[in-house]
N, C-alpha and C. Protein backbone atom coordinates (compact mmCIF):
# COMPACT_ATOMS: atom_id res chain seq x y z
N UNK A 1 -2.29 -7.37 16.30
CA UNK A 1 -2.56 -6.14 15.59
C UNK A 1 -2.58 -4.98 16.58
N UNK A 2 -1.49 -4.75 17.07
CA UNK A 2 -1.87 -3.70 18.39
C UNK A 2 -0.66 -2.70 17.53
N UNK A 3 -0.38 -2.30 16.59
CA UNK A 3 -0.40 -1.37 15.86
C UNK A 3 -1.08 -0.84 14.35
N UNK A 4 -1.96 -0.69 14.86
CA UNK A 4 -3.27 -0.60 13.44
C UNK A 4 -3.28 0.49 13.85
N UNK A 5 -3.11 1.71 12.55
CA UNK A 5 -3.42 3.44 12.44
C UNK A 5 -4.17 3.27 11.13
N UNK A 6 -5.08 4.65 11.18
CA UNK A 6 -5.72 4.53 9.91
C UNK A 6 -5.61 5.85 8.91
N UNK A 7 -5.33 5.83 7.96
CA UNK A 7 -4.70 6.94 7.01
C UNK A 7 -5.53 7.03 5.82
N UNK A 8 -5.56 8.02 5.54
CA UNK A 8 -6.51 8.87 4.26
C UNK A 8 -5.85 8.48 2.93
N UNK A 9 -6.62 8.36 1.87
CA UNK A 9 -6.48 8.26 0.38
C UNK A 9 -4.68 9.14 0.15
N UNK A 10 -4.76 9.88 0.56
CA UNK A 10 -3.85 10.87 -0.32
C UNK A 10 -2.21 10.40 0.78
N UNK A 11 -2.71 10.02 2.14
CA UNK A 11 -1.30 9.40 3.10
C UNK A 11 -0.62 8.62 1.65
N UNK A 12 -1.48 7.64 1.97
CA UNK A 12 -1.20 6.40 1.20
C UNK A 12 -0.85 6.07 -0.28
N UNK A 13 -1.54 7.26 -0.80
CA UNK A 13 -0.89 7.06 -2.65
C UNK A 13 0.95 7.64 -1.81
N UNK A 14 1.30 8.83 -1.25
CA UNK A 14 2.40 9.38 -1.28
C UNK A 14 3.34 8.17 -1.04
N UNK A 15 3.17 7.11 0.41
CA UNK A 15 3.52 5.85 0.18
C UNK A 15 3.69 5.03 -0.86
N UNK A 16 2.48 5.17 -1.39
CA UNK A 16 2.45 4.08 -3.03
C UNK A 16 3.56 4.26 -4.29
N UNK A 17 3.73 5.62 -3.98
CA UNK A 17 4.18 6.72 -5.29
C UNK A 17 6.28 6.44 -4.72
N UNK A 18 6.22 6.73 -3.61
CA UNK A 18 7.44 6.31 -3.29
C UNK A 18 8.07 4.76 -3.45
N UNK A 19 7.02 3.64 -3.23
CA UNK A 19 7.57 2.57 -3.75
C UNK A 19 7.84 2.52 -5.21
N UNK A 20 6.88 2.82 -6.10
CA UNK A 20 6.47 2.75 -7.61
C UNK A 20 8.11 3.73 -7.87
N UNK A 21 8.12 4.87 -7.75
CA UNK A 21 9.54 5.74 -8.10
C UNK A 21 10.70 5.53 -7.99
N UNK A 22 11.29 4.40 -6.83
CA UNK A 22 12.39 3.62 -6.22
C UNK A 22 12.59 2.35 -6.37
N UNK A 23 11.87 2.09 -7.47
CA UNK A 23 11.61 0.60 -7.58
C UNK A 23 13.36 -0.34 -7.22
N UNK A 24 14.31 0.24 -7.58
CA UNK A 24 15.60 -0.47 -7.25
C UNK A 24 16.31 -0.20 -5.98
N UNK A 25 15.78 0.48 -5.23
CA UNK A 25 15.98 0.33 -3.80
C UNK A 25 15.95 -0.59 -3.00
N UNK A 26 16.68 -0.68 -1.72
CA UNK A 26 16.02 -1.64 -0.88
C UNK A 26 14.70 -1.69 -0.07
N UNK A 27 13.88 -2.72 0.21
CA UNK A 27 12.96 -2.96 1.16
C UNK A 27 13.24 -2.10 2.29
N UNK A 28 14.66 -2.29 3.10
CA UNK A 28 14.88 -1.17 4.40
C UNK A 28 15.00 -0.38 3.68
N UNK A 29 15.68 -0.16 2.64
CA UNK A 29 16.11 1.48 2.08
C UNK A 29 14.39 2.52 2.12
N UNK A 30 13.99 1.76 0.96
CA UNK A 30 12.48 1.93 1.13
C UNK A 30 11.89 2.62 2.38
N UNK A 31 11.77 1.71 3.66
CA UNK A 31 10.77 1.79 4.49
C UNK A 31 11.39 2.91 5.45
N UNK A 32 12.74 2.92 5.40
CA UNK A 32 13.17 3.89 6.48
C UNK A 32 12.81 5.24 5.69
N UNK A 33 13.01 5.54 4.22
CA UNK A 33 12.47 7.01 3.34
C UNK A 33 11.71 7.21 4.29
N UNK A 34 10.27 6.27 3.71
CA UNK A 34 9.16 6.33 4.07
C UNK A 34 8.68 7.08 5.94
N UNK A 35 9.67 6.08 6.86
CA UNK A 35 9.63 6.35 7.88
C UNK A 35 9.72 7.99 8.58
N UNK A 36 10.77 8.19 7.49
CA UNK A 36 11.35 9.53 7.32
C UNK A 36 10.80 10.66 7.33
N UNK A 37 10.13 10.19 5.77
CA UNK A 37 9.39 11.73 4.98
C UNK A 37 7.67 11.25 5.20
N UNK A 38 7.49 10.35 5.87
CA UNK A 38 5.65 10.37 6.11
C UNK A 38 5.48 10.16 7.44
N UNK A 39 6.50 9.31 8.35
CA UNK A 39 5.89 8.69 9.80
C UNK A 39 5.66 7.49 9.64
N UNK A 40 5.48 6.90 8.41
CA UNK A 40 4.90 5.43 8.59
C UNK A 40 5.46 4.40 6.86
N UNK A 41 4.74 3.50 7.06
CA UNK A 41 5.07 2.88 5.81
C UNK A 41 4.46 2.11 5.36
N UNK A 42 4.07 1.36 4.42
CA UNK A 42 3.21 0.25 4.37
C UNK A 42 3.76 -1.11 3.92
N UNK A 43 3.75 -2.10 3.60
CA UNK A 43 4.20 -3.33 3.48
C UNK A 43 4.76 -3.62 2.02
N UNK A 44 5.55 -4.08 1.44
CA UNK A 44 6.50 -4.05 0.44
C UNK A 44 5.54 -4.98 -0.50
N UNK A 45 5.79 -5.04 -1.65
CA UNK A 45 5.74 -5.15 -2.46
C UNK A 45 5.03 -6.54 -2.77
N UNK A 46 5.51 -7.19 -2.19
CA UNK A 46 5.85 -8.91 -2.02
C UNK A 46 4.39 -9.64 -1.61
N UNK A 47 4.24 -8.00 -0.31
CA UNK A 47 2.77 -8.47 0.76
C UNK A 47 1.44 -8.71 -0.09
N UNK A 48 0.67 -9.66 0.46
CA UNK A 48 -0.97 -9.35 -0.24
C UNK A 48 -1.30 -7.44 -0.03
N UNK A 49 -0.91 -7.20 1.16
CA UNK A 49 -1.83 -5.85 1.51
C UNK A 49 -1.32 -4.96 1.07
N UNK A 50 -0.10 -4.93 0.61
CA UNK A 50 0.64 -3.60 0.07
C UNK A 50 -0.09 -3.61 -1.58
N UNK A 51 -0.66 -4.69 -2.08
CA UNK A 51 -1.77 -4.73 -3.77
C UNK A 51 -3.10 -4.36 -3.04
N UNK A 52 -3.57 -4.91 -2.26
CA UNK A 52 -4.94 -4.24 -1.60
C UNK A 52 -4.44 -2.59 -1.34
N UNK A 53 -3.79 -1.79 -0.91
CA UNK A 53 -3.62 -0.73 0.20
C UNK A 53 -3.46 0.02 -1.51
N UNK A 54 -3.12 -0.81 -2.91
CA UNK A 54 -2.07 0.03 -4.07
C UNK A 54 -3.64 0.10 -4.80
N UNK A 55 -4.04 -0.97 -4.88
CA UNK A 55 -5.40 -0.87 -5.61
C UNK A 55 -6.38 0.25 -4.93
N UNK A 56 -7.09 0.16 -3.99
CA UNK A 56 -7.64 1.48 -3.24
C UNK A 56 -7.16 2.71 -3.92
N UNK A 57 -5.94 2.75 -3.29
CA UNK A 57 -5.15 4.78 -3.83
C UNK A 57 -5.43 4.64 -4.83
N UNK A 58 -5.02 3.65 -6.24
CA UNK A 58 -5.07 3.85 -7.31
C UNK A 58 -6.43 4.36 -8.28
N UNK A 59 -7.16 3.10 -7.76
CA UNK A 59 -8.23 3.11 -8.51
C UNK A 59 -9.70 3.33 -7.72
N UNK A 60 -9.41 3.80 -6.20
CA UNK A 60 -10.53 4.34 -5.45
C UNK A 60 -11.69 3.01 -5.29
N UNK A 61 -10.80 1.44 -5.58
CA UNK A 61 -11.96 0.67 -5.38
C UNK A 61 -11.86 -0.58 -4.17
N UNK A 62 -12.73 -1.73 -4.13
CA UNK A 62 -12.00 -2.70 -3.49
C UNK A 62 -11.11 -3.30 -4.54
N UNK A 63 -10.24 -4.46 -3.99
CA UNK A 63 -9.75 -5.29 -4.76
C UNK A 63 -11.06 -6.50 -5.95
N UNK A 64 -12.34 -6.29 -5.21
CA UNK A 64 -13.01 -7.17 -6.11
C UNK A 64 -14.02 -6.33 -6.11
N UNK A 65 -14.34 -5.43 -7.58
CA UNK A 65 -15.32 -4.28 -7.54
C UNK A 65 -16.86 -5.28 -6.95
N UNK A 66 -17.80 -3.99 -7.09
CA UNK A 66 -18.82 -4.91 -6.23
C UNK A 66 -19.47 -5.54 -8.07
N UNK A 67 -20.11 -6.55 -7.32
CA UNK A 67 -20.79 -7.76 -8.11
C UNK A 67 -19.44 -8.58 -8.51
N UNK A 68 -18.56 -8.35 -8.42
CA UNK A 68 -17.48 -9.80 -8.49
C UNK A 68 -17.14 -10.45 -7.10
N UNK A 69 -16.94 -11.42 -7.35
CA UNK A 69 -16.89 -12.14 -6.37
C UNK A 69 -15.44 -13.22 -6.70
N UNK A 70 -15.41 -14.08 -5.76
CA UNK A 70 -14.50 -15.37 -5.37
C UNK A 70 -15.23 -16.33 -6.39
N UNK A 71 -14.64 -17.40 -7.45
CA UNK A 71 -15.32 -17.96 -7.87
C UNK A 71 -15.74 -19.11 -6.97
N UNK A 72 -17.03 -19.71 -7.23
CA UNK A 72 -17.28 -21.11 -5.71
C UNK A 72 -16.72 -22.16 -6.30
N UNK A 73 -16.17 -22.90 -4.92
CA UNK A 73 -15.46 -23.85 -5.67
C UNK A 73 -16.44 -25.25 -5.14
């Protein structure tokens, strides 16, 4: 992890908003925009963290609001 930056609510929806709008693009097509028109990019679609990084912008929460949990197995 020796490239970890950390970016604000509003970086990251503009990221979010560019995948969601291009949906028939490519993955490179995608990331180079991104590279382009922000500096950075976040992980496609596919990734766990690109639904963690989409949930946050979206809905300002974690992925498991508080009092939910993992069920025990």
């Amino acid at each position: 992890m020796e490239d970890v930056q950390w970016y604000d609510r509003s970086e990251l929806l503009s990221a979010v908003q560019l995948y969601e709008q291009n949906k028939e693009e490519t993955m490179q097509s995608l990331q180079q925009r991104s590279m382009e028109s922000l500096g950075f990019w976040i992980p496609p679609p596919v990734a766990v963290a690109h639904h963690l990084i989409r949930q946050w912008v979206l809905h300002g929460e974690p992925f498991f609001p508080s009092g939910n949990t993992l069920p025990k197995l």
